[in-house]
PDB file of N, CA and C in Angstrom:
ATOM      1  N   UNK A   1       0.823  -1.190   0.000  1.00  0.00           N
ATOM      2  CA  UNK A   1       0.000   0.000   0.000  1.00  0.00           C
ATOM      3  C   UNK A   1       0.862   1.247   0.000  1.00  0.00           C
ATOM      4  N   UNK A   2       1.969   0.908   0.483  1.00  0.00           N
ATOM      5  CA  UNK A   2       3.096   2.595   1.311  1.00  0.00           C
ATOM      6  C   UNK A   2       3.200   2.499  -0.543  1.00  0.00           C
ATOM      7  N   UNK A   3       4.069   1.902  -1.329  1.00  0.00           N
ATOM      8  CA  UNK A   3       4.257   1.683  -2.816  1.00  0.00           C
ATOM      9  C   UNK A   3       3.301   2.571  -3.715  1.00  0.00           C
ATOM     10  N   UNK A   4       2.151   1.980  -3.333  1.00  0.00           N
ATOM     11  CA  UNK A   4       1.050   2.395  -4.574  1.00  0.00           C
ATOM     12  C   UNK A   4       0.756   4.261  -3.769  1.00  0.00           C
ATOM     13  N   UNK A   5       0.925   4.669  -3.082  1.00  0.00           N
ATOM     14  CA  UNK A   5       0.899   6.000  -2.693  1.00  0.00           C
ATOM     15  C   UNK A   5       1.856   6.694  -2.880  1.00  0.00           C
ATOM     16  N   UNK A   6       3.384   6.065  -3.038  1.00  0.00           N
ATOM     17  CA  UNK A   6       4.230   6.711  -3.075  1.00  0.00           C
ATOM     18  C   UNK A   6       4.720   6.575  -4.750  1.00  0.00           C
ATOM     19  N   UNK A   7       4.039   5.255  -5.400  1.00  0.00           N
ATOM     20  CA  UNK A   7       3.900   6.229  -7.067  1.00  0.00           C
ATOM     21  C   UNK A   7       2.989   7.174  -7.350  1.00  0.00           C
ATOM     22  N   UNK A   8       2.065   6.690  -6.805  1.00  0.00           N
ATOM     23  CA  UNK A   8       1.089   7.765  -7.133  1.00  0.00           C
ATOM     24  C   UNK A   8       1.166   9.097  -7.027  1.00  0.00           C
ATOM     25  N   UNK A   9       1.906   9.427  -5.805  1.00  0.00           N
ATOM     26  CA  UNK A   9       2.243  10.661  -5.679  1.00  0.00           C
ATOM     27  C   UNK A   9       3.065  11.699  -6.250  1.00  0.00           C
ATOM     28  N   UNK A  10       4.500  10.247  -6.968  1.00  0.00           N
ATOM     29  CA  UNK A  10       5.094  10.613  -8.098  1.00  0.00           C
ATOM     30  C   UNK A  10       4.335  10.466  -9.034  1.00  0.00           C
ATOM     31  N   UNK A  11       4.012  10.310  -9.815  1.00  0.00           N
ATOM     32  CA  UNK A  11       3.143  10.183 -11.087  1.00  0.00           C
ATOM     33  C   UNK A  11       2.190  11.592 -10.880  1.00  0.00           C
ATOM     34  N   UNK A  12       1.799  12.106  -9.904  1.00  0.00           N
ATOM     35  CA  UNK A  12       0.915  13.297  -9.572  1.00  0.00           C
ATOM     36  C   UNK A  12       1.683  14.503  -9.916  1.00  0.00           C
ATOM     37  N   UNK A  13       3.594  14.493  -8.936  1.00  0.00           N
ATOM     38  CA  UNK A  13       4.347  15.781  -8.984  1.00  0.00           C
ATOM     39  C   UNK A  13       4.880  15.715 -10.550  1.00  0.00           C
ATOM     40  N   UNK A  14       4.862  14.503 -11.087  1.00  0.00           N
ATOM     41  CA  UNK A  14       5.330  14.467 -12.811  1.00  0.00           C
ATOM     42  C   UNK A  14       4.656  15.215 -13.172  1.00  0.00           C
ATOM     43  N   UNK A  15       3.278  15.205 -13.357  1.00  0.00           N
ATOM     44  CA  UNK A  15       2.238  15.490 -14.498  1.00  0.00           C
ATOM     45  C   UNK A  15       1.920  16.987 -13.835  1.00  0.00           C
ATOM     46  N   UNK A  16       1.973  17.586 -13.153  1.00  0.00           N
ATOM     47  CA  UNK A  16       1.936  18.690 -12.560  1.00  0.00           C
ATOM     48  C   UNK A  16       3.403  19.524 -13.355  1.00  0.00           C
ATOM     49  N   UNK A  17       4.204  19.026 -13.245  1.00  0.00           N
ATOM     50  CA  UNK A  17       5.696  19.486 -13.695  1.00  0.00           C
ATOM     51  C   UNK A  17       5.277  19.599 -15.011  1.00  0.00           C
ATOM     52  N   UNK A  18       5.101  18.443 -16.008  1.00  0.00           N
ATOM     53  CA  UNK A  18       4.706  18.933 -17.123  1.00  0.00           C
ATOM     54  C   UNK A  18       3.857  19.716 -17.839  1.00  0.00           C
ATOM     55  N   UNK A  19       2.713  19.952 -16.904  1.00  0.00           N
ATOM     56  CA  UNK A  19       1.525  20.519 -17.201  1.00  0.00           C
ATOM     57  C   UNK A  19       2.179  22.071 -17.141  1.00  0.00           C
ATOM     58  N   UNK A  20       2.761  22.272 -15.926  1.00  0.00           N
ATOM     59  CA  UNK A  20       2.700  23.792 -15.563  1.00  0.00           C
ATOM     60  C   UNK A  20       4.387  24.230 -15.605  1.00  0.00           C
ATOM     61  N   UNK A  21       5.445  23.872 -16.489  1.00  0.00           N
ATOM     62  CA  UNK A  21       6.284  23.927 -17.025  1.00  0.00           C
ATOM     63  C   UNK A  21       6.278  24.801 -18.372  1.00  0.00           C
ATOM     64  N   UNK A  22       5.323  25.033 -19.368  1.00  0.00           N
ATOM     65  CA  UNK A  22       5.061  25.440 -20.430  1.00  0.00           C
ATOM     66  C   UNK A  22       4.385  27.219 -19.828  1.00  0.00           C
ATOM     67  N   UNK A  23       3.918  27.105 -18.224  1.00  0.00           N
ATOM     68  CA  UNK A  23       3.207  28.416 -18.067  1.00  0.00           C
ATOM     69  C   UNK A  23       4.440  29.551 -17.309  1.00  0.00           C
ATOM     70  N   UNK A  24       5.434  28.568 -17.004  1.00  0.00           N
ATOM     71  CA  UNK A  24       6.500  28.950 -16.235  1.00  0.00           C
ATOM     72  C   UNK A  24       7.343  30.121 -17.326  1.00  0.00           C
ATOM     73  N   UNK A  25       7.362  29.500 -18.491  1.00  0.00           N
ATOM     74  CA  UNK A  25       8.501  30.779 -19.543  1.00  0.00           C
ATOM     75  C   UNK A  25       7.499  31.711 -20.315  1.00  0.00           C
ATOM     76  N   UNK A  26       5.837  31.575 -20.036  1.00  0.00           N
ATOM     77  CA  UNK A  26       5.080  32.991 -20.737  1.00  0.00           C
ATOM     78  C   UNK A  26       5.501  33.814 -20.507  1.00  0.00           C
ATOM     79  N   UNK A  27       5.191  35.300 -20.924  1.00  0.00           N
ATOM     80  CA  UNK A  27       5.310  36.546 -19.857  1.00  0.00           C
ATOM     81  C   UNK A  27       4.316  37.064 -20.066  1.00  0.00           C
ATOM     82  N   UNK A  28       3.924  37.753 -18.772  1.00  0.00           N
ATOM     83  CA  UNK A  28       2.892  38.504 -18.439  1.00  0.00           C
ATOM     84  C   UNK A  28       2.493  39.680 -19.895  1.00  0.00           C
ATOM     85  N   UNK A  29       1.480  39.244 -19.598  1.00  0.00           N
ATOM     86  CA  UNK A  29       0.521  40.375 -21.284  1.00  0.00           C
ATOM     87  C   UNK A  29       1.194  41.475 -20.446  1.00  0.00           C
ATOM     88  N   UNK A  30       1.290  42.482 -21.765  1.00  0.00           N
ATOM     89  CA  UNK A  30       2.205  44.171 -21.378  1.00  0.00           C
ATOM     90  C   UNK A  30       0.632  44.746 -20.756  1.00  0.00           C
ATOM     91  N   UNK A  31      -0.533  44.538 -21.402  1.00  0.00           N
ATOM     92  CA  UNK A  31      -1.330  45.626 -20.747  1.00  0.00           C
ATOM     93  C   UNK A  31      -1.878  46.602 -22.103  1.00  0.00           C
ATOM     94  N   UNK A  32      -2.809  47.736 -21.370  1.00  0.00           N
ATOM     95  CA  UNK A  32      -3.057  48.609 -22.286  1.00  0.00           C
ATOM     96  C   UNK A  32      -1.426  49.314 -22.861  1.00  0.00           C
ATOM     97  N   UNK A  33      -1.670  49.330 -24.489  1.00  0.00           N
ATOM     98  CA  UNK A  33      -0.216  50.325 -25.060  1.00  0.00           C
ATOM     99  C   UNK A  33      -0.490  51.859 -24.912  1.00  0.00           C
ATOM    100  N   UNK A  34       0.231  53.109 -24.428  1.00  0.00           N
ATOM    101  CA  UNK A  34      -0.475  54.149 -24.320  1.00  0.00           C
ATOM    102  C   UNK A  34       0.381  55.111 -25.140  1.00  0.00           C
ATOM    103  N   UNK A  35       0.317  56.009 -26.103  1.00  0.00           N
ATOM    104  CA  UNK A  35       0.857  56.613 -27.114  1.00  0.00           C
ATOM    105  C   UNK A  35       1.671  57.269 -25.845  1.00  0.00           C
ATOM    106  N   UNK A  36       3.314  57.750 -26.951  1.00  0.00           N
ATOM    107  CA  UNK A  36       4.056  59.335 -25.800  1.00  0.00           C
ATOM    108  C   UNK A  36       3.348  60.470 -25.680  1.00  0.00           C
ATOM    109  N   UNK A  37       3.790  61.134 -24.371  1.00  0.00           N
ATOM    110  CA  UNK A  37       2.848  61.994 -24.135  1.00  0.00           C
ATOM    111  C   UNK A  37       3.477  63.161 -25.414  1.00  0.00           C
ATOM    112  N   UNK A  38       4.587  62.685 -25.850  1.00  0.00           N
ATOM    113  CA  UNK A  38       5.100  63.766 -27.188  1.00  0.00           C
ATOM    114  C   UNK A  38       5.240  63.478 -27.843  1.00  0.00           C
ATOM    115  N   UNK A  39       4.394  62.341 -28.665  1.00  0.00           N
ATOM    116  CA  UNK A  39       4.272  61.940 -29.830  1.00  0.00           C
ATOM    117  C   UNK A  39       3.002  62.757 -30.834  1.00  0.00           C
ATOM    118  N   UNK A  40       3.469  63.273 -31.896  1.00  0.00           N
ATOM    119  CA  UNK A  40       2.638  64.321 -32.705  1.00  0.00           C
ATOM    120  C   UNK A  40       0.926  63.162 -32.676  1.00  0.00           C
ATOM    121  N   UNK A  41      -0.492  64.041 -32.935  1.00  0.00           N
ATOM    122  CA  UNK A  41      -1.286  62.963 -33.134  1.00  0.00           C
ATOM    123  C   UNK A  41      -1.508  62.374 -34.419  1.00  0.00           C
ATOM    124  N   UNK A  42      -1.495  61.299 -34.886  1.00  0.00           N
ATOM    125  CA  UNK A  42      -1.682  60.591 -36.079  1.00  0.00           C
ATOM    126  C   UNK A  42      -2.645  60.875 -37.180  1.00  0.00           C
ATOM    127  N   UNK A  43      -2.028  61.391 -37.742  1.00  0.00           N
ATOM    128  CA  UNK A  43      -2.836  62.010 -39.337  1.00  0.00           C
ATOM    129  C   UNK A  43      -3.359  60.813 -40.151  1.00  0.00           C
ATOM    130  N   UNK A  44      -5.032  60.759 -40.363  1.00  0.00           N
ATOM    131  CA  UNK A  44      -5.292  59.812 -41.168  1.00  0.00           C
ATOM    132  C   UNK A  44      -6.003  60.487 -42.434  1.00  0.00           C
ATOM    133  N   UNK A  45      -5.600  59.969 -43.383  1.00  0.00           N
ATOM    134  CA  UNK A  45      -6.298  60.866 -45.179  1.00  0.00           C
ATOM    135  C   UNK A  45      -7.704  60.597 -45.026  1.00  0.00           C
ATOM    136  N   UNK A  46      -8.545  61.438 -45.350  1.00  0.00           N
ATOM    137  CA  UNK A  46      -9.678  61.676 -45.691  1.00  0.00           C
ATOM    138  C   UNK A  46     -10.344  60.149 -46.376  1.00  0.00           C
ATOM    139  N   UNK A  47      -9.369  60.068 -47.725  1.00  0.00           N
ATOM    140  CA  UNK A  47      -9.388  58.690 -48.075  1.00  0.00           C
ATOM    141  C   UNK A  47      -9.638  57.479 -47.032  1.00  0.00           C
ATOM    142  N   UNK A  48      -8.350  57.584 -46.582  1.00  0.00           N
ATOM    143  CA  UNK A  48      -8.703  56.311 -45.448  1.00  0.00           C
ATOM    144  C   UNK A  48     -10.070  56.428 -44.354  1.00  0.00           C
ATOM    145  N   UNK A  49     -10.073  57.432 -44.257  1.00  0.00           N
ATOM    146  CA  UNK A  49     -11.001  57.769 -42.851  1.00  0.00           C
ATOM    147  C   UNK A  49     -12.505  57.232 -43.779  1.00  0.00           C
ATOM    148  N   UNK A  50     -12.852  57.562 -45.352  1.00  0.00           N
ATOM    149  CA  UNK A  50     -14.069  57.012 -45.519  1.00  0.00           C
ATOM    150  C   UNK A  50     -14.084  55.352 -45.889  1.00  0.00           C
ATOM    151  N   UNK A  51     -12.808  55.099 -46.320  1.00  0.00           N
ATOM    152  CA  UNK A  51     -12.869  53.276 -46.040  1.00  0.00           C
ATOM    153  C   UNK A  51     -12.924  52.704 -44.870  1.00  0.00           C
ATOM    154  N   UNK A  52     -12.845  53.204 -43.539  1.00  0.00           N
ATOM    155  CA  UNK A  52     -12.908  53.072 -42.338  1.00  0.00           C
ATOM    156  C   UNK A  52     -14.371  53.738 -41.481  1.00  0.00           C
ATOM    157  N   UNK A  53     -14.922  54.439 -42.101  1.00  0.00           N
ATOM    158  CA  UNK A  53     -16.488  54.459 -41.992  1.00  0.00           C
ATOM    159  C   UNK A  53     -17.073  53.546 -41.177  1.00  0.00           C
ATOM    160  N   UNK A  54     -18.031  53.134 -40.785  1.00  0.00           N
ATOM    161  CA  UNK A  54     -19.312  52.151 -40.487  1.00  0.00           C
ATOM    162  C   UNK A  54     -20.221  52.744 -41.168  1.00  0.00           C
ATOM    163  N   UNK A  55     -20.766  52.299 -42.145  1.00  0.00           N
ATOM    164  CA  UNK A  55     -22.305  52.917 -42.435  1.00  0.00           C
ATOM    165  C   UNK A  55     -23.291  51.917 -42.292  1.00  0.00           C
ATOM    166  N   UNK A  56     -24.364  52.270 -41.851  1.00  0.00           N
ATOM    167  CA  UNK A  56     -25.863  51.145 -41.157  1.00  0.00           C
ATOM    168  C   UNK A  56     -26.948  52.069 -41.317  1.00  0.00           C
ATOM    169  N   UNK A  57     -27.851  51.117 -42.006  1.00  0.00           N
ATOM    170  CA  UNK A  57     -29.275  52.211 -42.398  1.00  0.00           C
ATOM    171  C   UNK A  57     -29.813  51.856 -40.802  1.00  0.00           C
ATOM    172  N   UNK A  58     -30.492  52.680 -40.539  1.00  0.00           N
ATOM    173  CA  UNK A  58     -31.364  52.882 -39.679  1.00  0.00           C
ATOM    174  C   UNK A  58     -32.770  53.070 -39.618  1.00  0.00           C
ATOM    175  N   UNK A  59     -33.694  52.097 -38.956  1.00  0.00           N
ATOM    176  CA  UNK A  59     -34.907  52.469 -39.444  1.00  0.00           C
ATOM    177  C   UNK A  59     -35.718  52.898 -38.540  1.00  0.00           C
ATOM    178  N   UNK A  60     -35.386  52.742 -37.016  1.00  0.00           N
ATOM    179  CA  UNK A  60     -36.139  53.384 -35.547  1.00  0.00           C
ATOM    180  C   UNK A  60     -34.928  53.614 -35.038  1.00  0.00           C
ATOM    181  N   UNK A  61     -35.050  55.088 -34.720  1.00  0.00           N
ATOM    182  CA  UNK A  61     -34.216  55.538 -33.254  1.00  0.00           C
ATOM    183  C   UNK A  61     -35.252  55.785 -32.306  1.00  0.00           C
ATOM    184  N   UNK A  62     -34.673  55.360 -31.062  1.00  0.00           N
ATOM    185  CA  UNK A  62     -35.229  55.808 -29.582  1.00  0.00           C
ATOM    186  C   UNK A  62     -34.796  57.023 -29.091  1.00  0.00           C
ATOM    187  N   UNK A  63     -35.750  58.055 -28.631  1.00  0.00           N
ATOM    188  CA  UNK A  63     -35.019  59.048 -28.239  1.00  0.00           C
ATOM    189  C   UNK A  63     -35.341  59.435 -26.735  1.00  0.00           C
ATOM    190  N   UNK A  64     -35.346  58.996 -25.320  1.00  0.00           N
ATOM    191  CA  UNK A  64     -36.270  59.187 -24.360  1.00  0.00           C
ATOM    192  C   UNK A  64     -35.394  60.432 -23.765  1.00  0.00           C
ATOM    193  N   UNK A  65     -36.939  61.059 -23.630  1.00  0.00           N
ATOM    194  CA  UNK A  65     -36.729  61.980 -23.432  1.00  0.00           C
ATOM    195  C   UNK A  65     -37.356  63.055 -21.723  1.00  0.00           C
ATOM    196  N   UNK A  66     -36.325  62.941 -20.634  1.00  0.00           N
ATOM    197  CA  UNK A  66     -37.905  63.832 -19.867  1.00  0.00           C
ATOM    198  C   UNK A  66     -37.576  65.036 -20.024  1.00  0.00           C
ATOM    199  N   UNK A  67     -38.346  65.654 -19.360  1.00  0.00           N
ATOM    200  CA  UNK A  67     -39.023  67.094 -19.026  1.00  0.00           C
ATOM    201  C   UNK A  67     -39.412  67.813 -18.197  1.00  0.00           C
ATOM    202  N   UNK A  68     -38.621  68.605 -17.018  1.00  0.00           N
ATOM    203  CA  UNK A  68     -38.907  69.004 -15.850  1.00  0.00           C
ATOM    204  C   UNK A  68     -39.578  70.347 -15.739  1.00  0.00           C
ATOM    205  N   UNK A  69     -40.578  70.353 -14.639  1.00  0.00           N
ATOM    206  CA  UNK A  69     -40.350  71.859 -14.525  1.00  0.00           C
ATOM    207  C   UNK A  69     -39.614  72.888 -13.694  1.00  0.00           C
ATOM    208  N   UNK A  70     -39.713  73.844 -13.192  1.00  0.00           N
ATOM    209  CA  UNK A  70     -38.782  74.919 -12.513  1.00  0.00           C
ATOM    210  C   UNK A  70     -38.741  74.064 -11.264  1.00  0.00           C
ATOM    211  N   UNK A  71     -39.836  72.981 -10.293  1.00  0.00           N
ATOM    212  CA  UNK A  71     -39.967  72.263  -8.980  1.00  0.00           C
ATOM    213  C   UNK A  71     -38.905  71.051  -9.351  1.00  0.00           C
ATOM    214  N   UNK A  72     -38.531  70.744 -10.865  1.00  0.00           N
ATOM    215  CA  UNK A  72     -37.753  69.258 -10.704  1.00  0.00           C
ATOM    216  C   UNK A  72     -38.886  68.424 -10.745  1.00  0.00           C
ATOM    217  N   UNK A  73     -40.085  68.318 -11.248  1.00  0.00           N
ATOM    218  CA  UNK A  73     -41.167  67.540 -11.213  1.00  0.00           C
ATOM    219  C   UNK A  73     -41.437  67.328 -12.726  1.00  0.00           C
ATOM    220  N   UNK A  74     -41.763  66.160 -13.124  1.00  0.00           N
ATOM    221  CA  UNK A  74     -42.164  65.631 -14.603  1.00  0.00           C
ATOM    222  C   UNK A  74     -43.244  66.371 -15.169  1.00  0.00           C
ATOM    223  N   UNK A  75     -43.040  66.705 -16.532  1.00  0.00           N
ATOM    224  CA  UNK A  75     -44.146  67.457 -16.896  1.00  0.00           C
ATOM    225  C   UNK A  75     -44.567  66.001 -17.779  1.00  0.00           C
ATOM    226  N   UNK A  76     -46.129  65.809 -17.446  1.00  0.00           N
ATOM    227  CA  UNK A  76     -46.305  64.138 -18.363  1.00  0.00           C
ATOM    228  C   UNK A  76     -47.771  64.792 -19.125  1.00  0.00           C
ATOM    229  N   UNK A  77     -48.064  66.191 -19.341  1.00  0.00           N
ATOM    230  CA  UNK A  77     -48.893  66.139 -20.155  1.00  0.00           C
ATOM    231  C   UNK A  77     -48.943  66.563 -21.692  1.00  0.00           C
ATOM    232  N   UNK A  78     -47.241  66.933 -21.861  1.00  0.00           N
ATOM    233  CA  UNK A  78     -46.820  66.700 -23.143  1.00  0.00           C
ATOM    234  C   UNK A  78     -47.653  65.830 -24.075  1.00  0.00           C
ATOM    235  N   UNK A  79     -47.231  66.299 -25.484  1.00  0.00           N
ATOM    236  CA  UNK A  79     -48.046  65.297 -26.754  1.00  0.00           C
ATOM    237  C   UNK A  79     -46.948  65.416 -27.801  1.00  0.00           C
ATOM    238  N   UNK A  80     -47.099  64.392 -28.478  1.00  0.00           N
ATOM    239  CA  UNK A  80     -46.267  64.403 -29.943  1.00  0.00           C
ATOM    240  C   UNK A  80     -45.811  65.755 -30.742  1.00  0.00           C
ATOM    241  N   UNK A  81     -47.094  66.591 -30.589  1.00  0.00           N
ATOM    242  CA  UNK A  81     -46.645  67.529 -31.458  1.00  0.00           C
ATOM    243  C   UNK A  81     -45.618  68.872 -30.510  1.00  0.00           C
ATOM    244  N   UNK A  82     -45.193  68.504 -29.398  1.00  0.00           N
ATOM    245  CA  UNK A  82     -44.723  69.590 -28.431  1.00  0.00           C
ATOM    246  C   UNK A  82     -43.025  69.093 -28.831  1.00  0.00           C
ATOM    247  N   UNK A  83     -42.902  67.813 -29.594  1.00  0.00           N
ATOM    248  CA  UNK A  83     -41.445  67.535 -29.885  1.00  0.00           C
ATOM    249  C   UNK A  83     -41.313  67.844 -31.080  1.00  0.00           C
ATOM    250  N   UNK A  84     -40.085  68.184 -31.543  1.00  0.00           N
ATOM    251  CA  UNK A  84     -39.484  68.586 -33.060  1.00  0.00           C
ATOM    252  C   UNK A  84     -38.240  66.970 -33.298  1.00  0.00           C
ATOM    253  N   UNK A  85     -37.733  66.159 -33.993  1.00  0.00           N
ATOM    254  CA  UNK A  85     -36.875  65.475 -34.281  1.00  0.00           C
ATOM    255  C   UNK A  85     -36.323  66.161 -35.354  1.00  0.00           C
ATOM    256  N   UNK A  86     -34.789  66.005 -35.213  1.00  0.00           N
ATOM    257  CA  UNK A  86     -34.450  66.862 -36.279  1.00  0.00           C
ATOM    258  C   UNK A  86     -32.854  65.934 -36.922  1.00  0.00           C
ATOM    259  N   UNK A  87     -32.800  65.704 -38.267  1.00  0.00           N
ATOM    260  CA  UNK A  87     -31.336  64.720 -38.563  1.00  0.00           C
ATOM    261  C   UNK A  87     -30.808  65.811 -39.740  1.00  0.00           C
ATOM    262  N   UNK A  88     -29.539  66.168 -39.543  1.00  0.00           N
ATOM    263  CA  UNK A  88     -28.882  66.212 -40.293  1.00  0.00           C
ATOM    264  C   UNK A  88     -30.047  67.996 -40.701  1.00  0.00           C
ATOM    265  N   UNK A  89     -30.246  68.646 -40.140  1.00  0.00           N
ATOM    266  CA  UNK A  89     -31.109  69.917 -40.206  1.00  0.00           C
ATOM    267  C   UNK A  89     -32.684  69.478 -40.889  1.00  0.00           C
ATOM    268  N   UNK A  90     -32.862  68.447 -41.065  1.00  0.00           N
ATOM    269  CA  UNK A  90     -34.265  67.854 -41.537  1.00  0.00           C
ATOM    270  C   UNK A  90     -35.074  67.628 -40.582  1.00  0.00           C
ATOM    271  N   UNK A  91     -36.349  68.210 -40.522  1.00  0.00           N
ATOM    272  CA  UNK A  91     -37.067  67.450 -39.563  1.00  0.00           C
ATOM    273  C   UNK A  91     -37.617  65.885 -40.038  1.00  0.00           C
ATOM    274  N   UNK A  92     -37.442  65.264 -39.213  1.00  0.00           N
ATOM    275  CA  UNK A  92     -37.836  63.815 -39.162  1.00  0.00           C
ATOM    276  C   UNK A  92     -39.667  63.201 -38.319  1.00  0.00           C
ATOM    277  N   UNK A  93     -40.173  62.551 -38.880  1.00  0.00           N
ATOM    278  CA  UNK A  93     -41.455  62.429 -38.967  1.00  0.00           C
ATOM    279  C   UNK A  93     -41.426  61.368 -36.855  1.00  0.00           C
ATOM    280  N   UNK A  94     -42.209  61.677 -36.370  1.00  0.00           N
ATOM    281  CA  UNK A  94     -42.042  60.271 -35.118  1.00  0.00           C
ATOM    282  C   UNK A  94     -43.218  60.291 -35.378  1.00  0.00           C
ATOM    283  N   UNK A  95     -42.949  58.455 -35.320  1.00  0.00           N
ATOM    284  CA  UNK A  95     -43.748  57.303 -35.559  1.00  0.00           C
ATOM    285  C   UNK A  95     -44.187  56.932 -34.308  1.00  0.00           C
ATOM    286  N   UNK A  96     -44.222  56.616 -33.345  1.00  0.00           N
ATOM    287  CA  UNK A  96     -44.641  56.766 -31.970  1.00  0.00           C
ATOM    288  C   UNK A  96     -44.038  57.367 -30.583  1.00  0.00           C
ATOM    289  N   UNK A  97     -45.298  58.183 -29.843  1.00  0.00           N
ATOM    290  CA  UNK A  97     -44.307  58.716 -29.302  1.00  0.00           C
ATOM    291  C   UNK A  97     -45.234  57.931 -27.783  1.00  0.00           C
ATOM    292  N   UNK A  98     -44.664  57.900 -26.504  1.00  0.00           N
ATOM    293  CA  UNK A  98     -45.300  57.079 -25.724  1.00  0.00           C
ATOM    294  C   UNK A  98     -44.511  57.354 -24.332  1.00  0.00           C
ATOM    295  N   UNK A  99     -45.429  57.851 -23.417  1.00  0.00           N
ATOM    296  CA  UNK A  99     -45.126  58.298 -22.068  1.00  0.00           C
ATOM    297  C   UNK A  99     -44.234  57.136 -20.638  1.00  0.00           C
ATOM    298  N   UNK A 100     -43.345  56.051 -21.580  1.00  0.00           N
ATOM    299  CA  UNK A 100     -42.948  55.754 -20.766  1.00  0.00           C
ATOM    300  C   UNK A 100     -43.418  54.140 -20.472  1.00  0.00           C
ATOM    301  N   UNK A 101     -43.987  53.687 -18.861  1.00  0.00           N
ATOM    302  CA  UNK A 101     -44.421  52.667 -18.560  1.00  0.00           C
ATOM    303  C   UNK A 101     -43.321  51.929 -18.798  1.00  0.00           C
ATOM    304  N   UNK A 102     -42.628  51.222 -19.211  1.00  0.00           N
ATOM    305  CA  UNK A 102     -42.388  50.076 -19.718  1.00  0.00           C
ATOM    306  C   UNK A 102     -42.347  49.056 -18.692  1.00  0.00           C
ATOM    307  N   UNK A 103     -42.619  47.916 -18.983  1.00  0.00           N
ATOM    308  CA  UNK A 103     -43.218  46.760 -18.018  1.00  0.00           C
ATOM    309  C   UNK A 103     -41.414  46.123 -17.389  1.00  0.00           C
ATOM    310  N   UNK A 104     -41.491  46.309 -15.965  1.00  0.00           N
ATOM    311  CA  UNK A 104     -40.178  45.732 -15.116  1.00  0.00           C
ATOM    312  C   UNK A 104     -40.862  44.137 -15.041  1.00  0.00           C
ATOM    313  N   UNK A 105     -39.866  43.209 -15.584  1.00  0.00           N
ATOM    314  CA  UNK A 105     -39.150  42.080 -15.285  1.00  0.00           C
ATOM    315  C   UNK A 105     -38.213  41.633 -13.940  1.00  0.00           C
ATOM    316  N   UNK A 106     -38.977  41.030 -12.920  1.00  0.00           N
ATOM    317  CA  UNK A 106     -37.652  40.909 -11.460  1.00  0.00           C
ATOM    318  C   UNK A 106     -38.112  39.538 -11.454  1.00  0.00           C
ATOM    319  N   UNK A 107     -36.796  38.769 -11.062  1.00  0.00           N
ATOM    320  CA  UNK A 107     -36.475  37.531 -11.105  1.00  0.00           C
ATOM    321  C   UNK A 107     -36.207  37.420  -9.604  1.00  0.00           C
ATOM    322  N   UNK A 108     -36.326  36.842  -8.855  1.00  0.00           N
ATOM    323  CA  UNK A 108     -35.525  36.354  -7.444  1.00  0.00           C
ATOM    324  C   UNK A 108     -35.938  34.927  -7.209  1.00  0.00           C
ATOM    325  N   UNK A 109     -33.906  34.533  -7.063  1.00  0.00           N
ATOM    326  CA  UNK A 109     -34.089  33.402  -7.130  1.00  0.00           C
ATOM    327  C   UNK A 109     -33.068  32.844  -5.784  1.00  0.00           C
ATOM    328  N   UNK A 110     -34.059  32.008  -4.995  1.00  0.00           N
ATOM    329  CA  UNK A 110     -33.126  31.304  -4.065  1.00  0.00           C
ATOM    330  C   UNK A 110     -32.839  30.114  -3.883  1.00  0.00           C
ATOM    331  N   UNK A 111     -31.478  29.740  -3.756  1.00  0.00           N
ATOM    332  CA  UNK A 111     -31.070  28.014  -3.572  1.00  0.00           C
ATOM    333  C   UNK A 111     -30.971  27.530  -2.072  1.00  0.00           C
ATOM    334  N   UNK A 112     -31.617  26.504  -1.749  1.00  0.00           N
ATOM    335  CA  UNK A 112     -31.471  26.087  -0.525  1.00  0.00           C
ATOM    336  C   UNK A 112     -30.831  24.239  -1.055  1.00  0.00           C
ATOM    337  N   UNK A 113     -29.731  24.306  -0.777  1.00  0.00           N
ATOM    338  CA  UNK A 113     -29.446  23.371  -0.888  1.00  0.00           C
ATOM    339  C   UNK A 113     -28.366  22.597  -0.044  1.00  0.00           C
TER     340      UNK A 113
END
């Protein structure tokens, strides 16, 4: 029995050695890189800057919006037409406009185990 514990135990510090031998010569990630504080800032061409774009049509924006008065108290008898949306100097049409509510979701969950 003393035998079969005392390979075992070798066979345990082996495979440990090999396992964590390979983590021993990494080196630590550097981290965030942070430009010199006197390095000029990086000029990118016009060119590049529109191949580097994102463009995404858009078909609903959310815009929530409140509205206080001089007390810090909600003004909630606002209507659609008391808002202007405006893109790019265009006014933009809203498709619904809606005081809020939205329905809270609460989960509570306990383990007795």
């Amino acid at each position: 029995m003393g035998r079969v514990r005392i390979a075992s135990g070798g066979l345990f510090l082996a495979s440990l050695a090999l396992l964590a031998g390979p983590a021993w010569c990494q080196e630590a990630a550097p981290g965030p890189i942070y430009p010199r504080a006197d390095a000029p800032p990086e000029k990118i061409p016009a060119a590049e800057l529109q191949k580097r774009a994102i463009r995404s049509r858009v078909v609903e924006v959310i815009a929530p919006v409140s509205v206080l008065d001089p007390k810090g108290e909600m003004i909630l008898s606002l209507t659609k037409d008391n808002f202007h949306i405006y893109d790019n100097g265009v006014e933009q049409k809203i498709d619904h406009f809606d005081l809020g509510a939205d329905s809270l979701s609460i989960v509570f969950v306990v383990e007795t185990s």
